[in-house]
C-alpha atoms as a PDB file:
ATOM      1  CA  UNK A   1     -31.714  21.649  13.508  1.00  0.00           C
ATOM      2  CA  UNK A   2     -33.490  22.761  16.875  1.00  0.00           C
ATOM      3  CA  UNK A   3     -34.696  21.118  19.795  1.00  0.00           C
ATOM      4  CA  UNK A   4     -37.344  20.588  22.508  1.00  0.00           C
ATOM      5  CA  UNK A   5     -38.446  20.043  25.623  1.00  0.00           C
ATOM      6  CA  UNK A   6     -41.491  19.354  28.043  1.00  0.00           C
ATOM      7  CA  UNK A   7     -41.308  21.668  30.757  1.00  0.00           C
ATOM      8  CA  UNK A   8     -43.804  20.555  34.003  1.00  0.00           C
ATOM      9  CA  UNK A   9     -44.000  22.545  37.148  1.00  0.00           C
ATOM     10  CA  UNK A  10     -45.982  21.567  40.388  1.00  0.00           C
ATOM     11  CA  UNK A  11     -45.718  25.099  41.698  1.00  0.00           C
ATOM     12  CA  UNK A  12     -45.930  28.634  40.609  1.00  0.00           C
ATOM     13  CA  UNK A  13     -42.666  30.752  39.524  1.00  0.00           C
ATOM     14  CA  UNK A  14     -41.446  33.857  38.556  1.00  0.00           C
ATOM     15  CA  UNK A  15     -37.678  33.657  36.769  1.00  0.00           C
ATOM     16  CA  UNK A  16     -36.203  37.098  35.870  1.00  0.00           C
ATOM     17  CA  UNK A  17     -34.241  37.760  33.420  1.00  0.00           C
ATOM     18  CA  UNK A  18     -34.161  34.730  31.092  1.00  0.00           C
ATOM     19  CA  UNK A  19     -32.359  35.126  28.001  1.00  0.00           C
ATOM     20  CA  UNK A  20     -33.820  33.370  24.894  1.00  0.00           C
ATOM     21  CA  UNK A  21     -31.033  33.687  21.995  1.00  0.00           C
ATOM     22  CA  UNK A  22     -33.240  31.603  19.326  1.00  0.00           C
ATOM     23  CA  UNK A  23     -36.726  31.627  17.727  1.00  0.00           C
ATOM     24  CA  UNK A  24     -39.159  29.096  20.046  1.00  0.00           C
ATOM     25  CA  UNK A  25     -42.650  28.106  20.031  1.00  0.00           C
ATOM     26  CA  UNK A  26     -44.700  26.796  23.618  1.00  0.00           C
ATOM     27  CA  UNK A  27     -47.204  25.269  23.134  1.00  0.00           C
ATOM     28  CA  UNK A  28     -49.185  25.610  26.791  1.00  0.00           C
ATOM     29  CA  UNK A  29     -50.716  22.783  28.023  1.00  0.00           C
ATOM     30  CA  UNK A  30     -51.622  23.636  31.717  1.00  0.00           C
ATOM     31  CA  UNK A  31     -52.005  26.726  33.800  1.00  0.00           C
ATOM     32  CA  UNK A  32     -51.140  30.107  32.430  1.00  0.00           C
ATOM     33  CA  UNK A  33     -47.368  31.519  31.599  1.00  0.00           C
ATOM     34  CA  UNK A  34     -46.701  35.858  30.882  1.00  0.00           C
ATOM     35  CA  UNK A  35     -43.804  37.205  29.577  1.00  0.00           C
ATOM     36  CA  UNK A  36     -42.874  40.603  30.332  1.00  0.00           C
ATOM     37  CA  UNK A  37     -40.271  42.510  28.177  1.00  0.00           C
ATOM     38  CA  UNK A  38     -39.985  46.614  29.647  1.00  0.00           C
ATOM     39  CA  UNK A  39     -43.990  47.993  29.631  1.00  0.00           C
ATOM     40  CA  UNK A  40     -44.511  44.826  27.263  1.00  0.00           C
ATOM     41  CA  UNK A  41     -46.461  41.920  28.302  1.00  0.00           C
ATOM     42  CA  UNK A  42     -48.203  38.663  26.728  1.00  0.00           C
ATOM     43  CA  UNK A  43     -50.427  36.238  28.525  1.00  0.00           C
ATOM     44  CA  UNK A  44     -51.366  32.678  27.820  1.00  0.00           C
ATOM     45  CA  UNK A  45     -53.485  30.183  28.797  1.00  0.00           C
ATOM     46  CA  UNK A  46     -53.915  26.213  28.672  1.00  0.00           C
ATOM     47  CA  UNK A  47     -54.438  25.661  24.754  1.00  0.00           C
ATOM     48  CA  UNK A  48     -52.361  28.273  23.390  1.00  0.00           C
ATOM     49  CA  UNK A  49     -49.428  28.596  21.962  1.00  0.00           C
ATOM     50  CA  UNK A  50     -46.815  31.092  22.269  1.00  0.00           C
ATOM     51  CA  UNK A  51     -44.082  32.136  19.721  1.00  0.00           C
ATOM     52  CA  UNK A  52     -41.092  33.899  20.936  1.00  0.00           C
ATOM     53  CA  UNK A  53     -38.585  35.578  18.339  1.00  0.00           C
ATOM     54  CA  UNK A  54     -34.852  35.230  19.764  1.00  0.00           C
ATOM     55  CA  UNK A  55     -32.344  37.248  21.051  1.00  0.00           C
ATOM     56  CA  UNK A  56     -34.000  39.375  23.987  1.00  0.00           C
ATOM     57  CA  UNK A  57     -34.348  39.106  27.699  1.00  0.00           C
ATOM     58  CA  UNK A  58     -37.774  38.233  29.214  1.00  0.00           C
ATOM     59  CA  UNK A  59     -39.263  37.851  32.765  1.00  0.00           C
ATOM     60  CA  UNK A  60     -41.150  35.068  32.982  1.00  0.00           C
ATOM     61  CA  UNK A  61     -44.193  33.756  35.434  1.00  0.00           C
ATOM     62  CA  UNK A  62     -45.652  30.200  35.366  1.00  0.00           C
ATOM     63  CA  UNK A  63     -48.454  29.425  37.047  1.00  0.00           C
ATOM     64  CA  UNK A  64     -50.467  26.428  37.819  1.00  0.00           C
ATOM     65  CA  UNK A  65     -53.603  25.395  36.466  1.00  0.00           C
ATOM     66  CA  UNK A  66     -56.633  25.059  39.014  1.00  0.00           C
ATOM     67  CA  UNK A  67     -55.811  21.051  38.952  1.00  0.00           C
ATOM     68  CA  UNK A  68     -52.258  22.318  40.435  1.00  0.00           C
ATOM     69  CA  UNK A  69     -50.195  21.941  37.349  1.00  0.00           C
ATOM     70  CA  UNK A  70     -48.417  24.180  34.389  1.00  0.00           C
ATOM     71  CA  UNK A  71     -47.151  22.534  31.520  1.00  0.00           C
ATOM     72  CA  UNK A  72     -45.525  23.532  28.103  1.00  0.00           C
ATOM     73  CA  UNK A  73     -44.019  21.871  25.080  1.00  0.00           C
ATOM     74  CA  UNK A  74     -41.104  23.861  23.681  1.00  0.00           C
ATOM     75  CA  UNK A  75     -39.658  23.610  19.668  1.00  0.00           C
ATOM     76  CA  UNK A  76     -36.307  25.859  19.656  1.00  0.00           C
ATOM     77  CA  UNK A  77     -35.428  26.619  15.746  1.00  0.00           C
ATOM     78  CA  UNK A  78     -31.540  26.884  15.003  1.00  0.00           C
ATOM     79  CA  UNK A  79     -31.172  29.731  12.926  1.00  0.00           C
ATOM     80  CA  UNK A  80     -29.905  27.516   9.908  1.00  0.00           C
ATOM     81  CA  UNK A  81     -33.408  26.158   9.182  1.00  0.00           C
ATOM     82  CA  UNK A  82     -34.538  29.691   9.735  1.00  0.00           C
ATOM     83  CA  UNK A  83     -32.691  31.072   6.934  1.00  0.00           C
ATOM     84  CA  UNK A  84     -33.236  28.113   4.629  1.00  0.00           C
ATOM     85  CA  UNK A  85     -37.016  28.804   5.197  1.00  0.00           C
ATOM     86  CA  UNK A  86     -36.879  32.534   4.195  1.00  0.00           C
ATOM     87  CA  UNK A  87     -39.820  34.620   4.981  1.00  0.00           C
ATOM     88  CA  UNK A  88     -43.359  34.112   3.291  1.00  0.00           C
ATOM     89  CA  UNK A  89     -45.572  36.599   1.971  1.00  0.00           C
ATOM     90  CA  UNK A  90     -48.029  38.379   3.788  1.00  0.00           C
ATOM     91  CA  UNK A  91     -46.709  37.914   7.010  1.00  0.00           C
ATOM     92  CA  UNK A  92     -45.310  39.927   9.895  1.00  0.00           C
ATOM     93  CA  UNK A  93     -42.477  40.198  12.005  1.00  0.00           C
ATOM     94  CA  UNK A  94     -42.979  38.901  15.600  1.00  0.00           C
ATOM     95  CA  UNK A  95     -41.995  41.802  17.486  1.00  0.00           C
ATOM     96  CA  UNK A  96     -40.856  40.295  20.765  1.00  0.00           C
ATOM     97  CA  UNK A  97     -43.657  37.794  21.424  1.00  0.00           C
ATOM     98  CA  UNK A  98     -47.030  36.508  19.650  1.00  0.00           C
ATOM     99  CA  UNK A  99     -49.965  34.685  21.173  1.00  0.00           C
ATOM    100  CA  UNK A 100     -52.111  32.014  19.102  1.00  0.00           C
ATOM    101  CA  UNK A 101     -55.590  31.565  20.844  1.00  0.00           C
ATOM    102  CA  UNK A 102     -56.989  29.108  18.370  1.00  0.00           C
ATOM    103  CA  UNK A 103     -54.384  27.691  15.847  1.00  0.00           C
ATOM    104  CA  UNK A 104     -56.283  23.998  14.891  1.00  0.00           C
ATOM    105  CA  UNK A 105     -55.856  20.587  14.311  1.00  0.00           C
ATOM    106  CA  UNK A 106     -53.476  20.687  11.790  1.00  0.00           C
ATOM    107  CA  UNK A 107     -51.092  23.263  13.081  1.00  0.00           C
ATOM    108  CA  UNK A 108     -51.104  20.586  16.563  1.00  0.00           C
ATOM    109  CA  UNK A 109     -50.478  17.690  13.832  1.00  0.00           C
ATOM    110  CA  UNK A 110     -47.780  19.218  12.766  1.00  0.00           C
ATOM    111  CA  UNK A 111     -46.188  20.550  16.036  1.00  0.00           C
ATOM    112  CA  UNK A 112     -46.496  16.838  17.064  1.00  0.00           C
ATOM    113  CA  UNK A 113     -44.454  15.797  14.103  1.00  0.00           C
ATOM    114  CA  UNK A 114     -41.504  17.996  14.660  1.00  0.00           C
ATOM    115  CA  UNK A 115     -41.016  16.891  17.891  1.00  0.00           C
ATOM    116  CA  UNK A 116     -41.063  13.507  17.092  1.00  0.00           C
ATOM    117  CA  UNK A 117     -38.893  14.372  14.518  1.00  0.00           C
ATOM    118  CA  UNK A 118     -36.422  16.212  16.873  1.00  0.00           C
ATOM    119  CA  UNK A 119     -36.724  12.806  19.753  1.00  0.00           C
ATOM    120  CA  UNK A 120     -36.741  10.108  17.223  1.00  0.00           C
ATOM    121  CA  UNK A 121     -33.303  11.413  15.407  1.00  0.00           C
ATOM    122  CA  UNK A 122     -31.992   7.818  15.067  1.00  0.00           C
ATOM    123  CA  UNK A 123     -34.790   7.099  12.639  1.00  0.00           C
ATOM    124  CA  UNK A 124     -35.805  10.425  11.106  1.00  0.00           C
ATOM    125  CA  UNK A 125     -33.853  11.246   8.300  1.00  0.00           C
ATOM    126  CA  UNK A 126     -32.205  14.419   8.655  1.00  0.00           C
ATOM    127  CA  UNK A 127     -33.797  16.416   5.497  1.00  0.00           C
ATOM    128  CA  UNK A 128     -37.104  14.892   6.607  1.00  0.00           C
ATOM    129  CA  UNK A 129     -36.806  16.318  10.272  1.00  0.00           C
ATOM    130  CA  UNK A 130     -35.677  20.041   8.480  1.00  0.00           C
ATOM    131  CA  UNK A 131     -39.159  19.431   6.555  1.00  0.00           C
ATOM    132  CA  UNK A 132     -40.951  19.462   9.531  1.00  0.00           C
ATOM    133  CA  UNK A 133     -39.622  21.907  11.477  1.00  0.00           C
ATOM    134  CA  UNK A 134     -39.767  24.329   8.440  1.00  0.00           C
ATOM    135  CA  UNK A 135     -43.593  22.936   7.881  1.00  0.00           C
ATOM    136  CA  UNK A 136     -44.452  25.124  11.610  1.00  0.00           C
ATOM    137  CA  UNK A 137     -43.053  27.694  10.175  1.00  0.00           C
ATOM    138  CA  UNK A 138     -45.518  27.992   7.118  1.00  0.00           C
ATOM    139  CA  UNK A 139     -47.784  27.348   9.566  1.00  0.00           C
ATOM    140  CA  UNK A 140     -47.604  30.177  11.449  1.00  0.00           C
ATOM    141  CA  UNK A 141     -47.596  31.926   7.879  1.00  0.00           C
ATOM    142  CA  UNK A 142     -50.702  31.110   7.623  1.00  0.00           C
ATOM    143  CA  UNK A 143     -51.612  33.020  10.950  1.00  0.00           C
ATOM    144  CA  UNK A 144     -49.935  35.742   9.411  1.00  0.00           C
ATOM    145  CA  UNK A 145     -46.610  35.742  11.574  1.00  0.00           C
ATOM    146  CA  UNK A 146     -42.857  35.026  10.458  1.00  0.00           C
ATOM    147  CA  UNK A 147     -39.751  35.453  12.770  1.00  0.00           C
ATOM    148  CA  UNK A 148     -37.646  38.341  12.096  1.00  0.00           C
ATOM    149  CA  UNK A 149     -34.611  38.643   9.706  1.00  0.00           C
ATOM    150  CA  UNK A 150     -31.755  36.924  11.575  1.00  0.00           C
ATOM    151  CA  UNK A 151     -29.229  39.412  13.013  1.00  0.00           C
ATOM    152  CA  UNK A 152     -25.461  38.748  13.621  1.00  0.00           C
ATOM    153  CA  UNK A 153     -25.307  37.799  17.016  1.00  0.00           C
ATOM    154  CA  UNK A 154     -23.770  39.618  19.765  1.00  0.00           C
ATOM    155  CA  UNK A 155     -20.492  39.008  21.295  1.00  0.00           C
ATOM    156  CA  UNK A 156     -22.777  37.891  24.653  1.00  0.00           C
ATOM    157  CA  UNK A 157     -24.648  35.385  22.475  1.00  0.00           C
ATOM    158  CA  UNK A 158     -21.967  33.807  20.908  1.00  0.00           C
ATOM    159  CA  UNK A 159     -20.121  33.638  24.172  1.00  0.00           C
ATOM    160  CA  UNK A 160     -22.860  32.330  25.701  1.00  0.00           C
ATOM    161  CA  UNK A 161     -23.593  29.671  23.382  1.00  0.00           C
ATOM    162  CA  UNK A 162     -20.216  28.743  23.047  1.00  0.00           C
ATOM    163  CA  UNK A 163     -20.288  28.229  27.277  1.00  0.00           C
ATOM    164  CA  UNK A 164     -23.669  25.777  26.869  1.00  0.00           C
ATOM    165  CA  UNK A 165     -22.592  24.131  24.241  1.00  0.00           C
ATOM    166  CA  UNK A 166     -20.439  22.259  27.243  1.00  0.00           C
ATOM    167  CA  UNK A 167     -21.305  23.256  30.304  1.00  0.00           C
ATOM    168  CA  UNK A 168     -19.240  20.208  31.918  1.00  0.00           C
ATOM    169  CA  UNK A 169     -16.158  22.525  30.740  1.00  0.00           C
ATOM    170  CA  UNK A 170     -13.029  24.368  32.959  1.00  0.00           C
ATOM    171  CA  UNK A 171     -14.216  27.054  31.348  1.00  0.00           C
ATOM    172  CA  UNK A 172     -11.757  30.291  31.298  1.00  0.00           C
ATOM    173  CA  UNK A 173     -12.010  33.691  30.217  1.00  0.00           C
ATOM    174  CA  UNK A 174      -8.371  32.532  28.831  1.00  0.00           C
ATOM    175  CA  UNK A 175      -9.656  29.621  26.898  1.00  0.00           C
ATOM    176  CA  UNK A 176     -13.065  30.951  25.876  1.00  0.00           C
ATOM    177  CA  UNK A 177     -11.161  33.837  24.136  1.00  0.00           C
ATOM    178  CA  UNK A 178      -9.306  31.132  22.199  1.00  0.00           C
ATOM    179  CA  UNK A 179     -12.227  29.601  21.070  1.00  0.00           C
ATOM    180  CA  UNK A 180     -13.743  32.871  19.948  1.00  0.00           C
ATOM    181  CA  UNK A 181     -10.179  33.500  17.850  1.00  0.00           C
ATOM    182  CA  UNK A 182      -9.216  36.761  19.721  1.00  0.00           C
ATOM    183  CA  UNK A 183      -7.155  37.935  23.028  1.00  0.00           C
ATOM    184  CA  UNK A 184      -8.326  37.690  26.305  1.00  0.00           C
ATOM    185  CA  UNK A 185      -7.854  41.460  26.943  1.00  0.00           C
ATOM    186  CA  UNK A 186     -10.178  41.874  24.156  1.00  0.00           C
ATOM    187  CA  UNK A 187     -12.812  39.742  24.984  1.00  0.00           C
ATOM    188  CA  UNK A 188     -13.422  41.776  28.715  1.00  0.00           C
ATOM    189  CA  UNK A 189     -12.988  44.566  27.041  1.00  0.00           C
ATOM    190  CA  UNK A 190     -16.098  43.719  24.851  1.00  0.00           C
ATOM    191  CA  UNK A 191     -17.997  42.135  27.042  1.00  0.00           C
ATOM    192  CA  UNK A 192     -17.756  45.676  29.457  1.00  0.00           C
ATOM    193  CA  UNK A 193     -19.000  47.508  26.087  1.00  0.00           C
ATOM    194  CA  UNK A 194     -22.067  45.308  26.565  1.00  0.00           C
ATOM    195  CA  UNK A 195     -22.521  45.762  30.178  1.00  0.00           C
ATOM    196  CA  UNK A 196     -21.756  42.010  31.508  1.00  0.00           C
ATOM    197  CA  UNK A 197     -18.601  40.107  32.390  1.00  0.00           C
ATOM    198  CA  UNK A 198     -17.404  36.572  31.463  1.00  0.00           C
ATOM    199  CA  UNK A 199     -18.519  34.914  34.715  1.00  0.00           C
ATOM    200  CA  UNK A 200     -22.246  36.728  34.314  1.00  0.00           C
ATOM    201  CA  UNK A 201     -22.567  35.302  31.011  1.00  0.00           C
ATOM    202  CA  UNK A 202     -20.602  31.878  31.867  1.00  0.00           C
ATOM    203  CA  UNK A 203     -23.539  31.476  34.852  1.00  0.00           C
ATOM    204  CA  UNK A 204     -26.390  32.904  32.775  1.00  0.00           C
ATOM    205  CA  UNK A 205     -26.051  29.418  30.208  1.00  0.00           C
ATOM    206  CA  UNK A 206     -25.745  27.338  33.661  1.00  0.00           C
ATOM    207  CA  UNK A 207     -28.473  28.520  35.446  1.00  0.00           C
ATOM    208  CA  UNK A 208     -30.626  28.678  31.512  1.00  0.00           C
ATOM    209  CA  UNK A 209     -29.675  24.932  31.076  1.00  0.00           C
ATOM    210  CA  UNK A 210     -30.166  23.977  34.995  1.00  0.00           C
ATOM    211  CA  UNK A 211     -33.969  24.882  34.580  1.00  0.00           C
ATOM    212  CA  UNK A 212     -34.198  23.766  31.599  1.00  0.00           C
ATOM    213  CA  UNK A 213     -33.258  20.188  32.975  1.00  0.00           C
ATOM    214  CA  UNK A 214     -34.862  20.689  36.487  1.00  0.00           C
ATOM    215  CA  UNK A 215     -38.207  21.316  34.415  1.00  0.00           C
ATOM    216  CA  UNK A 216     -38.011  18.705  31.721  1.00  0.00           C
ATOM    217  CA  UNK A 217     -36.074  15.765  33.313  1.00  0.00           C
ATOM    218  CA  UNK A 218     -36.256  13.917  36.155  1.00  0.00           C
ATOM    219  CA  UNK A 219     -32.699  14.465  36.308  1.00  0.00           C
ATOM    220  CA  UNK A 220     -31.189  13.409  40.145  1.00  0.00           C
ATOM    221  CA  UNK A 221     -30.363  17.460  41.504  1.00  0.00           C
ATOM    222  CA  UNK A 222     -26.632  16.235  41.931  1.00  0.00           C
ATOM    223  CA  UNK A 223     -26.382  15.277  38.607  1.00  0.00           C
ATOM    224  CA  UNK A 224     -27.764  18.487  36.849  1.00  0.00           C
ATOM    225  CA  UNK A 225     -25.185  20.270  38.776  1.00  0.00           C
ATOM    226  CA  UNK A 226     -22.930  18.255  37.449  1.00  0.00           C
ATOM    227  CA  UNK A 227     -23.690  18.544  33.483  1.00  0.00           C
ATOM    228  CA  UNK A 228     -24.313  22.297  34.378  1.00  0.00           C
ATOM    229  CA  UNK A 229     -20.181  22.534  35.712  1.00  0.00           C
ATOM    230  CA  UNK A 230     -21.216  22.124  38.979  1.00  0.00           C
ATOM    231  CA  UNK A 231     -18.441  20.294  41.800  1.00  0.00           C
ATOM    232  CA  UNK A 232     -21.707  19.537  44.446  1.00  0.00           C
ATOM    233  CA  UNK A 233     -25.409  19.976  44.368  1.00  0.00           C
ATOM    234  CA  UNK A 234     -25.006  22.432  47.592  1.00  0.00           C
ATOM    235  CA  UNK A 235     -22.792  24.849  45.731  1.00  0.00           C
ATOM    236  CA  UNK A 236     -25.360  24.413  42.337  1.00  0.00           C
ATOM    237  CA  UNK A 237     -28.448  25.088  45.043  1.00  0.00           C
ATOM    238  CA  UNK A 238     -27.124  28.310  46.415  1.00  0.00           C
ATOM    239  CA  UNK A 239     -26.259  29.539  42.706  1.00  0.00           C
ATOM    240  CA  UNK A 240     -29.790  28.639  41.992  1.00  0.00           C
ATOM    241  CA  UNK A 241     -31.234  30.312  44.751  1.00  0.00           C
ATOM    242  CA  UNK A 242     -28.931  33.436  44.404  1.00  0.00           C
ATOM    243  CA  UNK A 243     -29.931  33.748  41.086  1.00  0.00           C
ATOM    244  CA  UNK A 244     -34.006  32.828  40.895  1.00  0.00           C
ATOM    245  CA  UNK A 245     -34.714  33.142  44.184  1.00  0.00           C
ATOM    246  CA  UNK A 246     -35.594  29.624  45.217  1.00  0.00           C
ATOM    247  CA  UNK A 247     -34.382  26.464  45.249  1.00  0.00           C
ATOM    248  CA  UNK A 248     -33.789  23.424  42.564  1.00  0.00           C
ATOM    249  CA  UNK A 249     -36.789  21.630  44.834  1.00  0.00           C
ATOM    250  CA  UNK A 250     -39.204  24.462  44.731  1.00  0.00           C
ATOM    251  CA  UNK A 251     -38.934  23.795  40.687  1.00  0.00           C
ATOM    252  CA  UNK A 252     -40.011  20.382  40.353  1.00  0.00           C
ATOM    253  CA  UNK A 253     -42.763  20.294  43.778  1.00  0.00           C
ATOM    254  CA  UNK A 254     -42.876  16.759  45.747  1.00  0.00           C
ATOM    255  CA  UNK A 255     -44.671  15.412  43.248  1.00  0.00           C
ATOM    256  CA  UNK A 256     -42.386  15.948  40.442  1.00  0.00           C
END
């Protein structure tokens, strides 16, 4: 169905390289996020919202409001209530990444009531949490914008869904070829065709779902690294660092 998250940051970062496989909506709150796809770039500001159509590769920068803050509410479509939605008339494809400067009461009503939807799963019915989801979506019909046809995936974003889809896992090149229903050989083999290896893509979903928690939990450090397939927070840190360039602390602030 999708899910979402509050993301809140007492200091500014930059994260390279982030890979977002499915349609998402922020809605910023505080301070001021850009994405940056090649000589493509989108800014936002407290009050906006930003919609993101999946599969690509963005560099991100979050910075903090002048009261020393950023915050963002994320929705994250699966592609099933995508499809089931269809595309309305008069709209257009979001080619990367759209910005919404003034989207209105309503559009906010209903942006609160799929996330409620989405948190309060024990007493939403399922069909009635689909509705809302797929009511943001004529939504942003009305501002003219639809996602883009779904695609069939890529051997890297099935791979790496597969791998977040638990983290906690031994995962194996061995056993993650099983579960994708072909050889081992063939699976490296593939994966060099798209330029990456099994351990780039099995880290990619750690380090993807390690800021996702860092940013929208108050999650103890030890125990992200543990959901995330992590033995110790020390090893986690230095993946962390080696892959954003600072550490799980430098996420969350001393105020977090």
């Amino acid at each position: 169905m999708g899910f979402t998250a509050n993301v809140v940051q007492h200091t500014t970062l930059r994260i390279s390289q982030v890979a977002v496989e499915r349609a998402a909506l922020i809605s910023l709150r505080q301070g001021r996020k850009t994405l940056k796809s090649g000589s493509r770039r989108w800014t936002a500001h407290g009050g906006d919202v930003v919609v993101v159509a999946g599969g690509q590769v963005l560099d991100v920068l979050n910075e903090r409001s002048p009261e020393g803050l950023f915050e963002a509410l994320w929705v994250v479509w699966d592609d099933a209530v995508l499809r089931q939605a269809g595309t309305a008339a008069r709209t257009k494809a979001i080619e990367g990444v759209a910005v919404l400067k003034e989207v209105g009461d309503g559009f906010r009503c209903a942006l609160e009531r799929a996330v409620h939807a989405i948190h309060a799963a024990a007493d939403v019915p399922e069909a009635v949490a689909r509705h809302r989801l797929a009511e943001l979506l004529v939504w942003l019909a009305e501002h003219g914008l639809a996602f883009p046809a779904q695609r069939e995936p890529t051997l890297v974003a099935r791979l790496r869904n597969l791998c977040a889809g638990a983290l906690s896992e031994p995962w194996t090149a061995a056993l993650a070829a099983e579960r994708l229903a072909m050889s081992e050989a063939t699976l490296r083999r593939r994966l060099g065709v798209e330029g990456t290896t099994f351990g780039q893509v099995l880290a990619d979903a750690r380090m993807a779902q390690a800021m996702t928690l860092l940013q929208s939990t108050d999650r103890a450090v030890s125990h992200i690294a543990w959901d995330v397939g992590y033995a110790s927070a020390s090893r986690f840190s230095v993946r962390l660092r080696d892959r954003f360039g600072f550490a799980p602390s430098a996420v969350r602030g001393h105020r977090r």
